[in-house]
PDB file of N, CA and C in Angstrom:
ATOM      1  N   UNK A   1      98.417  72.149 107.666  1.00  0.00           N
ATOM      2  CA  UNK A   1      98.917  71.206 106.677  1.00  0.00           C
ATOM      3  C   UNK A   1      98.637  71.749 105.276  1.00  0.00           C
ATOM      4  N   UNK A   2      99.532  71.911 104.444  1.00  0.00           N
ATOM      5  CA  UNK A   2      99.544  72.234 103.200  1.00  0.00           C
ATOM      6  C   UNK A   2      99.562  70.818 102.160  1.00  0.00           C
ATOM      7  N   UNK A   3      99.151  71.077 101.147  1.00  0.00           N
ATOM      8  CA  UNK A   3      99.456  70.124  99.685  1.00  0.00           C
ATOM      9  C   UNK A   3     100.345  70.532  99.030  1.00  0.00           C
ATOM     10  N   UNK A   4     101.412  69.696  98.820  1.00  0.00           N
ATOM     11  CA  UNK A   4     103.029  70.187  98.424  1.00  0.00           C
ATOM     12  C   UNK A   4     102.638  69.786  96.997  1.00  0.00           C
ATOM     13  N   UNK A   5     103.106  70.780  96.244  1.00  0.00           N
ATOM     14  CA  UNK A   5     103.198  70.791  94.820  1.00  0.00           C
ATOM     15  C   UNK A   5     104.281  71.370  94.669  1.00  0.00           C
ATOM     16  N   UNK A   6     105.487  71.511  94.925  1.00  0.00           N
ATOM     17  CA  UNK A   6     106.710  72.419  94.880  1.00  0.00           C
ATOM     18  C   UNK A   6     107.578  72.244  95.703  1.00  0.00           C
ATOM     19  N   UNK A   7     108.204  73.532  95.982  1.00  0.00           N
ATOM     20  CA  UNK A   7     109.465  74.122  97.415  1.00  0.00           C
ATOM     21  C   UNK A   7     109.939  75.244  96.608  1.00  0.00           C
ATOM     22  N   UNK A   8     110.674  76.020  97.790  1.00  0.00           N
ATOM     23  CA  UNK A   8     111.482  76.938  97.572  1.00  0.00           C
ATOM     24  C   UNK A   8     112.463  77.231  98.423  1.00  0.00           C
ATOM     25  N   UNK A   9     113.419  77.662  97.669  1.00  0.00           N
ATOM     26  CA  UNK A   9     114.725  78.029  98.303  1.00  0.00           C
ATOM     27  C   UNK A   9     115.333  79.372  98.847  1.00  0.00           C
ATOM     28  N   UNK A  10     115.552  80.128  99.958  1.00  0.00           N
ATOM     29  CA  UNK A  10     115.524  81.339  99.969  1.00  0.00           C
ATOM     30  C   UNK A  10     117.020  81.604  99.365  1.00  0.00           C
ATOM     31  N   UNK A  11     117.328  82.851  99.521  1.00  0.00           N
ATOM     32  CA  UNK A  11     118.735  83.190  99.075  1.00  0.00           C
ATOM     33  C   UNK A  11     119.010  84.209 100.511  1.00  0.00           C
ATOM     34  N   UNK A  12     120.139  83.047 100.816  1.00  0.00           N
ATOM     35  CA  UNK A  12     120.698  83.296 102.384  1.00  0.00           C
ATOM     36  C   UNK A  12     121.932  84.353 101.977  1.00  0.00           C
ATOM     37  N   UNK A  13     121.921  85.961 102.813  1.00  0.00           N
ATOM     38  CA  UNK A  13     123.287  86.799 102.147  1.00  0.00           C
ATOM     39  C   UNK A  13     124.181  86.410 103.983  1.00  0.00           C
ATOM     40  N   UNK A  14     125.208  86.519 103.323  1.00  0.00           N
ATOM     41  CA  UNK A  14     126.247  86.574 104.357  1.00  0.00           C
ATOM     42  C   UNK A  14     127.789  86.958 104.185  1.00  0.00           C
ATOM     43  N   UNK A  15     127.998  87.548 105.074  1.00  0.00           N
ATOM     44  CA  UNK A  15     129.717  88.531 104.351  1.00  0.00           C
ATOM     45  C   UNK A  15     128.882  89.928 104.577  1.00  0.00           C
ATOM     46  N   UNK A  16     129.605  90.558 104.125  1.00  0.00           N
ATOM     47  CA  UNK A  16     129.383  91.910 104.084  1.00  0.00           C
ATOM     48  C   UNK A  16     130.040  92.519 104.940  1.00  0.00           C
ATOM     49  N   UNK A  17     129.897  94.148 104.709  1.00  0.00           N
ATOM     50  CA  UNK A  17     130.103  95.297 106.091  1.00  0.00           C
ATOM     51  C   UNK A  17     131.683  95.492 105.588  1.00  0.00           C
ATOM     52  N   UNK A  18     132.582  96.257 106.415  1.00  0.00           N
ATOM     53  CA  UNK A  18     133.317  96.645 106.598  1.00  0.00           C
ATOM     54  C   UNK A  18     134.711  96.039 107.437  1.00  0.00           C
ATOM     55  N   UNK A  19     135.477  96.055 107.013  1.00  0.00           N
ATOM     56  CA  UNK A  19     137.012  95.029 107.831  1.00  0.00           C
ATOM     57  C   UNK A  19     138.337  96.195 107.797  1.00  0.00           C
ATOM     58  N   UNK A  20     138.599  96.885 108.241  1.00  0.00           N
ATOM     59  CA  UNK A  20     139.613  97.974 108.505  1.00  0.00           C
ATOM     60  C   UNK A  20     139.374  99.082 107.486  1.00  0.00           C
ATOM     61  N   UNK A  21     138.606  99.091 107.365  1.00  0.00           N
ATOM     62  CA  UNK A  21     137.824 100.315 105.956  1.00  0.00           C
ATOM     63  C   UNK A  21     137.732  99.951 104.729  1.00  0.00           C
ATOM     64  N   UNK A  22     137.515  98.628 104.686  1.00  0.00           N
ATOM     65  CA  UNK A  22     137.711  98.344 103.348  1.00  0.00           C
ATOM     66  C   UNK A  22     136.110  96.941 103.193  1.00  0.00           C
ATOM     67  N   UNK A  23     135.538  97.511 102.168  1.00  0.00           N
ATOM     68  CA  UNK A  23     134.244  96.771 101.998  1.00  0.00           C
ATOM     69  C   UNK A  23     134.344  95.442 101.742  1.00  0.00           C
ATOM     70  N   UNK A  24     134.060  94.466 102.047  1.00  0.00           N
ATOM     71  CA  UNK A  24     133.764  93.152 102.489  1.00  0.00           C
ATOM     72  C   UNK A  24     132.621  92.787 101.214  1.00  0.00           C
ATOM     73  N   UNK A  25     132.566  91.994 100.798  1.00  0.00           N
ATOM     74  CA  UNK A  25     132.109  91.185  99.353  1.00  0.00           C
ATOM     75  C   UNK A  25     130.676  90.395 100.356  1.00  0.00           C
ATOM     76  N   UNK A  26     129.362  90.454  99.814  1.00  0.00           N
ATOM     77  CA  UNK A  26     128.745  89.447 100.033  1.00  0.00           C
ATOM     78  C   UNK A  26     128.454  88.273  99.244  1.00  0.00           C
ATOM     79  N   UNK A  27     128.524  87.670 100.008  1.00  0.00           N
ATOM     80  CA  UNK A  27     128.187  86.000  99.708  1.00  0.00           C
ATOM     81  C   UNK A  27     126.314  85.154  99.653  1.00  0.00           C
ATOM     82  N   UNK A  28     126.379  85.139  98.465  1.00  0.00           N
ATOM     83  CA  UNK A  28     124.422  84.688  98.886  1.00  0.00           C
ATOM     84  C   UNK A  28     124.837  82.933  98.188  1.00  0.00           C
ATOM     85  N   UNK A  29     124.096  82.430  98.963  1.00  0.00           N
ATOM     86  CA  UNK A  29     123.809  80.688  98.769  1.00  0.00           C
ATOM     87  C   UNK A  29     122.389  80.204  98.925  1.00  0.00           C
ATOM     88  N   UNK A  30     121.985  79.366  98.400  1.00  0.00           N
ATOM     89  CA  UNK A  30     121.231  78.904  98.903  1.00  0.00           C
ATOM     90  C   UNK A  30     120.453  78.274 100.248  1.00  0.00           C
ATOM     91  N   UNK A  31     119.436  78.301 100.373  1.00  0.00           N
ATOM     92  CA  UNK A  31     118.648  77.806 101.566  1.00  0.00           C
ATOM     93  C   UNK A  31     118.530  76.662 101.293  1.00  0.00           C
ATOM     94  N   UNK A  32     118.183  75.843 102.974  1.00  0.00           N
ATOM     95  CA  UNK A  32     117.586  74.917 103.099  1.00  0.00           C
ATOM     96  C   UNK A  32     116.157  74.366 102.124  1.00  0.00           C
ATOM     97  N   UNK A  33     115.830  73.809 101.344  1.00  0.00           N
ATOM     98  CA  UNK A  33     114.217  73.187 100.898  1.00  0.00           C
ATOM     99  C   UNK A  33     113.375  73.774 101.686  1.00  0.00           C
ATOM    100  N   UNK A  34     112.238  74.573 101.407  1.00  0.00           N
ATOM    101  CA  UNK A  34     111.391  74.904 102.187  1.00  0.00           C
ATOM    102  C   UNK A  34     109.935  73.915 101.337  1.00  0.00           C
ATOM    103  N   UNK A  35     109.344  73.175 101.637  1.00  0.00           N
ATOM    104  CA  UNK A  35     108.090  71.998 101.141  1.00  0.00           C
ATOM    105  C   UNK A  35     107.101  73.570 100.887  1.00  0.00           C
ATOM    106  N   UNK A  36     106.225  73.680  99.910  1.00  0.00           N
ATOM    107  CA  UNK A  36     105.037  74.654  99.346  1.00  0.00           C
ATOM    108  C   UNK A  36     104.129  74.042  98.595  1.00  0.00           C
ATOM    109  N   UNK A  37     103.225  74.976  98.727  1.00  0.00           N
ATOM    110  CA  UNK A  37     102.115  75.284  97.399  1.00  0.00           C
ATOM    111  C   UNK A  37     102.278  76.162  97.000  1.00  0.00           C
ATOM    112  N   UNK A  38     102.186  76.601  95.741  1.00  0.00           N
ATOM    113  CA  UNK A  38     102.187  77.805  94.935  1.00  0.00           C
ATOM    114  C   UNK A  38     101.133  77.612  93.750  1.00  0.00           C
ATOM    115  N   UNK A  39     100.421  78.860  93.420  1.00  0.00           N
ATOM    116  CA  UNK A  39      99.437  78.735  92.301  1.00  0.00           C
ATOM    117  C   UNK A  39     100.004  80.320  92.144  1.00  0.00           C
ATOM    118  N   UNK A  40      99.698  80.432  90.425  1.00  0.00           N
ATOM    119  CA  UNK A  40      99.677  81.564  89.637  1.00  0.00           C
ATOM    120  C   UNK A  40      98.893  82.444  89.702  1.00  0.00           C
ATOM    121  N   UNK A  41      98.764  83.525  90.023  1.00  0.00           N
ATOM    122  CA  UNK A  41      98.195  84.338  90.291  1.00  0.00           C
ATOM    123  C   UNK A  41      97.957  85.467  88.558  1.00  0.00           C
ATOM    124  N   UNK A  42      99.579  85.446  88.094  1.00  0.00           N
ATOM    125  CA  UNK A  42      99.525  85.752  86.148  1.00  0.00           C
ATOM    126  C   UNK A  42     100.303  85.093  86.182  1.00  0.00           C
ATOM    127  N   UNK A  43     100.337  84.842  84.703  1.00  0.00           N
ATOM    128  CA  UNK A  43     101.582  83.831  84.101  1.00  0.00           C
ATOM    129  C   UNK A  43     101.375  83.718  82.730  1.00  0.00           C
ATOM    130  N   UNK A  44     101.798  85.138  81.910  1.00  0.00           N
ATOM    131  CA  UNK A  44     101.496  84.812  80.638  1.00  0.00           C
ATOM    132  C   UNK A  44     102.652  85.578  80.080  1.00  0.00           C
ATOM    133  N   UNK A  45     102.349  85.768  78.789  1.00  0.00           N
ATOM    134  CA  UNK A  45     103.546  86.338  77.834  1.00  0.00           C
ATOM    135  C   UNK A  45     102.927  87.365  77.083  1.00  0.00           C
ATOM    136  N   UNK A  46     102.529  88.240  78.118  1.00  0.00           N
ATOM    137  CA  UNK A  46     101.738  89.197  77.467  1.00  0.00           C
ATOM    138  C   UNK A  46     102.732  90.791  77.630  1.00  0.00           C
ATOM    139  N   UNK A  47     103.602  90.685  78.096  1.00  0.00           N
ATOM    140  CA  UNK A  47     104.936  91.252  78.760  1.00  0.00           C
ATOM    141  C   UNK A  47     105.493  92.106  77.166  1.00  0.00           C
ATOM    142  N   UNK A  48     105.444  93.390  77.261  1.00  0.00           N
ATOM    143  CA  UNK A  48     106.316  93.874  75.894  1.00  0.00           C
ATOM    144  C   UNK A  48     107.057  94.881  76.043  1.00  0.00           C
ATOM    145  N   UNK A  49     108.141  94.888  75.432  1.00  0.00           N
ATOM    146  CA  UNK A  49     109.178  95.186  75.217  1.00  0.00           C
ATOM    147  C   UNK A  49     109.413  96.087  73.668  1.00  0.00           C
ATOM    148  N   UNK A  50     110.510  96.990  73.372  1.00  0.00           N
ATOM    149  CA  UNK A  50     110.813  97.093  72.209  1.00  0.00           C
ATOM    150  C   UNK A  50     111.157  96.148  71.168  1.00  0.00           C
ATOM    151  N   UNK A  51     112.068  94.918  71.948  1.00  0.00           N
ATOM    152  CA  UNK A  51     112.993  94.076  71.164  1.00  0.00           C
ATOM    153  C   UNK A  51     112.153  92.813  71.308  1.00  0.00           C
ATOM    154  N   UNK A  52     110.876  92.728  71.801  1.00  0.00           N
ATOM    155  CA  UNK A  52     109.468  91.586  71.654  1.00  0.00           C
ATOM    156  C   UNK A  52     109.185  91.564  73.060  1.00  0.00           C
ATOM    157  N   UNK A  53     107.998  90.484  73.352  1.00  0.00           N
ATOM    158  CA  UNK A  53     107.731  90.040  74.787  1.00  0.00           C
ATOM    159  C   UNK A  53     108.223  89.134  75.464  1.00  0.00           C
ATOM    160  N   UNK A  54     108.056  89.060  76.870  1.00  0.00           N
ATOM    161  CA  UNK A  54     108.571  88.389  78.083  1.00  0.00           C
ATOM    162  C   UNK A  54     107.465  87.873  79.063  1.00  0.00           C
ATOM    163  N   UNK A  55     107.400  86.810  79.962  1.00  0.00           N
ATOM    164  CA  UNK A  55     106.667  86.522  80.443  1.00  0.00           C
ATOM    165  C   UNK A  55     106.660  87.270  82.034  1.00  0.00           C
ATOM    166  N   UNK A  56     105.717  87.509  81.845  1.00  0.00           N
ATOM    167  CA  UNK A  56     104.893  88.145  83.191  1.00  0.00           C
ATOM    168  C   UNK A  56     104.335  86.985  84.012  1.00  0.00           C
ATOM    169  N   UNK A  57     105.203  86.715  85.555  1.00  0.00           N
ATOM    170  CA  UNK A  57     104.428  86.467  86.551  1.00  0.00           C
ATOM    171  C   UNK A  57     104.286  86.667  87.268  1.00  0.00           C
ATOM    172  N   UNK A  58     103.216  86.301  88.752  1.00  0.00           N
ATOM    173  CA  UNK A  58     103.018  86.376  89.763  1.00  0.00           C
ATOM    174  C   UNK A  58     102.250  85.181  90.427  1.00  0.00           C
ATOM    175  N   UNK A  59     103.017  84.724  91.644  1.00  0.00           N
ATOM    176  CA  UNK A  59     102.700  83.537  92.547  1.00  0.00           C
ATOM    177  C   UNK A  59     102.793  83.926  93.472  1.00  0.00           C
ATOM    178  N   UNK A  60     101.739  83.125  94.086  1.00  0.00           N
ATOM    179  CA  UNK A  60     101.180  83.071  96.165  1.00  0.00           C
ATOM    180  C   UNK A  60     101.371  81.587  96.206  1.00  0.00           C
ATOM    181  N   UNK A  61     102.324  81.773  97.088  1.00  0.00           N
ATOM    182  CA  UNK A  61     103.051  80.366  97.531  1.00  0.00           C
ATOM    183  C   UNK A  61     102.834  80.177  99.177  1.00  0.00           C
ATOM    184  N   UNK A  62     101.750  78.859  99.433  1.00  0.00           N
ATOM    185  CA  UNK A  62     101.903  78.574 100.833  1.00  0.00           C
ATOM    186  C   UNK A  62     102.862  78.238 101.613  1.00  0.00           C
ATOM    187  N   UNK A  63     103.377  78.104 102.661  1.00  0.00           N
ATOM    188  CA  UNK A  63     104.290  77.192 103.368  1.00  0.00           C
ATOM    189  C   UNK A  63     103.905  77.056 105.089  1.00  0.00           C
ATOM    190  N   UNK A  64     104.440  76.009 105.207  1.00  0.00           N
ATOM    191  CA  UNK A  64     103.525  76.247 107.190  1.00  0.00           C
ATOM    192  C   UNK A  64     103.886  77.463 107.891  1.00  0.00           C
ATOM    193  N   UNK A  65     103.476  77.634 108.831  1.00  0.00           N
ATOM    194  CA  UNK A  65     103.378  78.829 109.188  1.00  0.00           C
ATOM    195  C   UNK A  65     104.719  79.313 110.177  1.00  0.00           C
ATOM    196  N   UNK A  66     105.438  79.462 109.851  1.00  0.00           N
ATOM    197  CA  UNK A  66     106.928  80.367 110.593  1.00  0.00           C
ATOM    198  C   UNK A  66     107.467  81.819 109.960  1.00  0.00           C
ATOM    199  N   UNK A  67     108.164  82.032 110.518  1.00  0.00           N
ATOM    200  CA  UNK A  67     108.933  83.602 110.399  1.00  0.00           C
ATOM    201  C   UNK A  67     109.449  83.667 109.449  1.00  0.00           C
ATOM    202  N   UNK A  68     109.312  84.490 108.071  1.00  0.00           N
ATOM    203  CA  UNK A  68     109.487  84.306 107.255  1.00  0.00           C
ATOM    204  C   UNK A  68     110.489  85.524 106.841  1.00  0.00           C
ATOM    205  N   UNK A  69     111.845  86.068 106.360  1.00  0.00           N
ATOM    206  CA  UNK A  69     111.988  87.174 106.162  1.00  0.00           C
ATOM    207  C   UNK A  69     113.145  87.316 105.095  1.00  0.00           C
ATOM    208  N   UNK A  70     112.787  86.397 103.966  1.00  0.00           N
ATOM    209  CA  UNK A  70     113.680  86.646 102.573  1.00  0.00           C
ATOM    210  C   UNK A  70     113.908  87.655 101.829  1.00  0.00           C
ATOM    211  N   UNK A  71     113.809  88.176 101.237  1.00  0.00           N
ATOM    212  CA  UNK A  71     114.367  88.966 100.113  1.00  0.00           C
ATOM    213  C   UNK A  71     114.078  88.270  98.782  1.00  0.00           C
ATOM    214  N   UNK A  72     114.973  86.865  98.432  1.00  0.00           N
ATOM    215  CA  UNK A  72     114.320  86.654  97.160  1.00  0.00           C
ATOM    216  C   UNK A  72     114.573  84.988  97.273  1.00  0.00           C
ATOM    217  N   UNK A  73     113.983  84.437  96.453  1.00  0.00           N
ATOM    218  CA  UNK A  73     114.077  82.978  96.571  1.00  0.00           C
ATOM    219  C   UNK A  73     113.661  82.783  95.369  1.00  0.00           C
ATOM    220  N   UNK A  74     113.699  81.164  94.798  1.00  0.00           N
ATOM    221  CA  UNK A  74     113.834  80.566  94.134  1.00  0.00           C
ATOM    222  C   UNK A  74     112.442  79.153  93.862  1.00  0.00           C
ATOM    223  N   UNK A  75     111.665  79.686  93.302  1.00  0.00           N
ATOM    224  CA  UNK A  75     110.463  78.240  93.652  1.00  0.00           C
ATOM    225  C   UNK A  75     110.569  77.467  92.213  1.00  0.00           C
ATOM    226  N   UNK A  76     110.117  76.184  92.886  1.00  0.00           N
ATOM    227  CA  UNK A  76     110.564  75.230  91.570  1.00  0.00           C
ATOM    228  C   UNK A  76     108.840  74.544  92.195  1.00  0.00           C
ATOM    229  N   UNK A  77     108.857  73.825  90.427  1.00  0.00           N
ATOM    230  CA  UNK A  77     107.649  73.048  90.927  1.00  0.00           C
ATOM    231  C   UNK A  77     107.537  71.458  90.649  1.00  0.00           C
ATOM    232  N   UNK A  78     107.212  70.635  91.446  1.00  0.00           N
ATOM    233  CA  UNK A  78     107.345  69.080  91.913  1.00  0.00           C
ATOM    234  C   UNK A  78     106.269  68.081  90.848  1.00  0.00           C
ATOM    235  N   UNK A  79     105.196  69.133  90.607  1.00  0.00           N
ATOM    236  CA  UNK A  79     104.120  68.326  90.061  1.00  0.00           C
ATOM    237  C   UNK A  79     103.914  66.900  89.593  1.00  0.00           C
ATOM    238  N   UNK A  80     104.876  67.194  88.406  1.00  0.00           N
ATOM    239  CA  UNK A  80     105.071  65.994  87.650  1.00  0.00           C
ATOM    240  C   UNK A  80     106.633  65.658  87.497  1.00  0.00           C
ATOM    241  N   UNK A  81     107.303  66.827  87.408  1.00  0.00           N
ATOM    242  CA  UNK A  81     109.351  66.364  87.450  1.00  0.00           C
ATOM    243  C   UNK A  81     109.702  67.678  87.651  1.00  0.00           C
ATOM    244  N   UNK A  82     110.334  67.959  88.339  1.00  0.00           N
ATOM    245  CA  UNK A  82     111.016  68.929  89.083  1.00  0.00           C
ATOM    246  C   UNK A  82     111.315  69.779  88.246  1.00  0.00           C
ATOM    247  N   UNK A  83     111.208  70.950  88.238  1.00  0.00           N
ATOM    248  CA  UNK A  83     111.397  72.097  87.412  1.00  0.00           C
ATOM    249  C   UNK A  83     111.517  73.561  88.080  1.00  0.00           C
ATOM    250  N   UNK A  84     112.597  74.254  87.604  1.00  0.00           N
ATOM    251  CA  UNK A  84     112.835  75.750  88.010  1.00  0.00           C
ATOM    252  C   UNK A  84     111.551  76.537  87.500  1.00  0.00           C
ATOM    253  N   UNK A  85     111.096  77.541  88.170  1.00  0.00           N
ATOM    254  CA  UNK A  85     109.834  78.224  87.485  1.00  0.00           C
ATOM    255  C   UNK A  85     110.686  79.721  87.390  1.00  0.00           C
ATOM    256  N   UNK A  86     111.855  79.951  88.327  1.00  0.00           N
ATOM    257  CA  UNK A  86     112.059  81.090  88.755  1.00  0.00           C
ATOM    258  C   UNK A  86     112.922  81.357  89.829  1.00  0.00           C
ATOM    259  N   UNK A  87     113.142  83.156  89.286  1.00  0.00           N
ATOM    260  CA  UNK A  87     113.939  83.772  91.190  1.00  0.00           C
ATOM    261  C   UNK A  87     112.913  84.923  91.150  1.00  0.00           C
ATOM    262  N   UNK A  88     112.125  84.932  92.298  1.00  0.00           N
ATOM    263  CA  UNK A  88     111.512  86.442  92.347  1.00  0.00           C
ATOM    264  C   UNK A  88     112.184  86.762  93.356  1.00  0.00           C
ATOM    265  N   UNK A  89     111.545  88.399  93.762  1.00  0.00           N
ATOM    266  CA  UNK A  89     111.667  88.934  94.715  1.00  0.00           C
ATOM    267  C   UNK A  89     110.090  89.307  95.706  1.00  0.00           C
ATOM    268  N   UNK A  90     110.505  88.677  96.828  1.00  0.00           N
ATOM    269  CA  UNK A  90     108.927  88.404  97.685  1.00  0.00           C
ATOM    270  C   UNK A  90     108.731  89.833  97.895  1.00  0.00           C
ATOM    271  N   UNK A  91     107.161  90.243  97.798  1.00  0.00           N
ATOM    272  CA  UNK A  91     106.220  90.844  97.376  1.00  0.00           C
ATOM    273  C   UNK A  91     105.922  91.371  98.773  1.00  0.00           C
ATOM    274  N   UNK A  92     105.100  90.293  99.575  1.00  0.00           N
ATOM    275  CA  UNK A  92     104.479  90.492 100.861  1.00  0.00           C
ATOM    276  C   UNK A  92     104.490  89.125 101.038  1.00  0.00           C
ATOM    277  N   UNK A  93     104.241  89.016 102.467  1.00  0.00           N
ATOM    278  CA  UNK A  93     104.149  87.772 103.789  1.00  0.00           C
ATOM    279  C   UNK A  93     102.834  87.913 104.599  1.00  0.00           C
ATOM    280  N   UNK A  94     102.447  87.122 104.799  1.00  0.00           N
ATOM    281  CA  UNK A  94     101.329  87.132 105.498  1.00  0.00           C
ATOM    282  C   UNK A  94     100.873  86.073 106.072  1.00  0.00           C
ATOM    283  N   UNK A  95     100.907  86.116 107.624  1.00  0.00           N
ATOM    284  CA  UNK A  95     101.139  84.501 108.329  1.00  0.00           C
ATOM    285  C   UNK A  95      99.500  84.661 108.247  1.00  0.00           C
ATOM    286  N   UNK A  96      99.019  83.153 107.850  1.00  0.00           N
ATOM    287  CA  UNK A  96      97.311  82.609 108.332  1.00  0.00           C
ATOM    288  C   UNK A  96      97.468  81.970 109.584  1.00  0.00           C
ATOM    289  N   UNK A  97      96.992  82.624 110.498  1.00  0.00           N
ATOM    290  CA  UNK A  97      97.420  81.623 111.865  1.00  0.00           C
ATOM    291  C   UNK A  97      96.194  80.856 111.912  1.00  0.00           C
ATOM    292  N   UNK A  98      95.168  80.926 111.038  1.00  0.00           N
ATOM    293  CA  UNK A  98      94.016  80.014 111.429  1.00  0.00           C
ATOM    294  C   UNK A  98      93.860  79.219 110.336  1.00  0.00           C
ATOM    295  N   UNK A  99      94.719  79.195 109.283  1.00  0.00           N
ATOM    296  CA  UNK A  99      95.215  77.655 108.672  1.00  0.00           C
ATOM    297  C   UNK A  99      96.361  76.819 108.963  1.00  0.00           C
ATOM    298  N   UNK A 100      97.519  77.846 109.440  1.00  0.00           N
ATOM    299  CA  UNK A 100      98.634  77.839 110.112  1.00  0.00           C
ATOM    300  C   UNK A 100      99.542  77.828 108.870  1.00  0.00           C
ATOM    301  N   UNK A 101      99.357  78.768 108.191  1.00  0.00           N
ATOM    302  CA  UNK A 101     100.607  78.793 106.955  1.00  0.00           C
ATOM    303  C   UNK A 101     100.766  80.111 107.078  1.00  0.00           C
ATOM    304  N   UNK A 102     101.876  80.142 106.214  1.00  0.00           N
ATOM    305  CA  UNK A 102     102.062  81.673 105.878  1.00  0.00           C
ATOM    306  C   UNK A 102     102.522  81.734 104.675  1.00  0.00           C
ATOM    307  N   UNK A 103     101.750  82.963 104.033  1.00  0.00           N
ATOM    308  CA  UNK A 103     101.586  82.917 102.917  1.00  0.00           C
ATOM    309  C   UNK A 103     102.456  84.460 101.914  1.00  0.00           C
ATOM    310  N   UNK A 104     102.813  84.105 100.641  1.00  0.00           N
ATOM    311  CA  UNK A 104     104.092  84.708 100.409  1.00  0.00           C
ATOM    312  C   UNK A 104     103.676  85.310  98.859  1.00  0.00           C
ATOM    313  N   UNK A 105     104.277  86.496  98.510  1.00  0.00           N
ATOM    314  CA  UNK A 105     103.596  86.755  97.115  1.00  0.00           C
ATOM    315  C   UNK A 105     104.924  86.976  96.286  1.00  0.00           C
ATOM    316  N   UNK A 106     104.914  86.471  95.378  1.00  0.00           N
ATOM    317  CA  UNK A 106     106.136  87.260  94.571  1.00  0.00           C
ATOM    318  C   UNK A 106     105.649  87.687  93.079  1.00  0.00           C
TER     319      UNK A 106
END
């Protein structure tokens, strides 16, 4: 059992490949709600650039424990009113089978 402070959405691809030799367009949509925790791991604006800075983050986001195998998703956070934080691209996975989550870095 996790403490939901969030969710995230994966980004589902579909289409692709080849149709009489001719390349096929993919299609990415959204996922189903996945219920999370996520805490910051960085999250600052210490990020620089020529043309100024950008914010630098990184989050470990819980979710119960299943097969996990995204590419990139989308976490928003619930706290107080629903808010986009982001699209990363997941980092590493790592199921806790002895909390029963699995746990996600981006």
């Amino acid at each position: 059992m996790i403490i939901v402070n969030g969710y995230i959405q994966t980004k589902v691809k579909t289409g692709g490949g080849m149709v009489g030799g001719r390349p096929q367009p993919v299609s990415v949509t959204d996922g189903n709600p996945i219920p999370c925790n996520w805490r910051a791991q960085k999250w600052d604006k210490k990020g620089k650039t020529v043309d100024g800075v950008f914010t630098q983050a990184q989050f470990e986001i819980l979710v119960e424990l299943q097969d996990f195998n995204a590419e990139t998703l989308t976490l928003y956070d619930t706290t107080v009113e629903e808010r986009k934080l982001g699209e990363f691209t997941v980092q590493s996975v790592e199921p806790l089978a002895a909390t029963g989550a699995t746990k996600i870095t981006v």
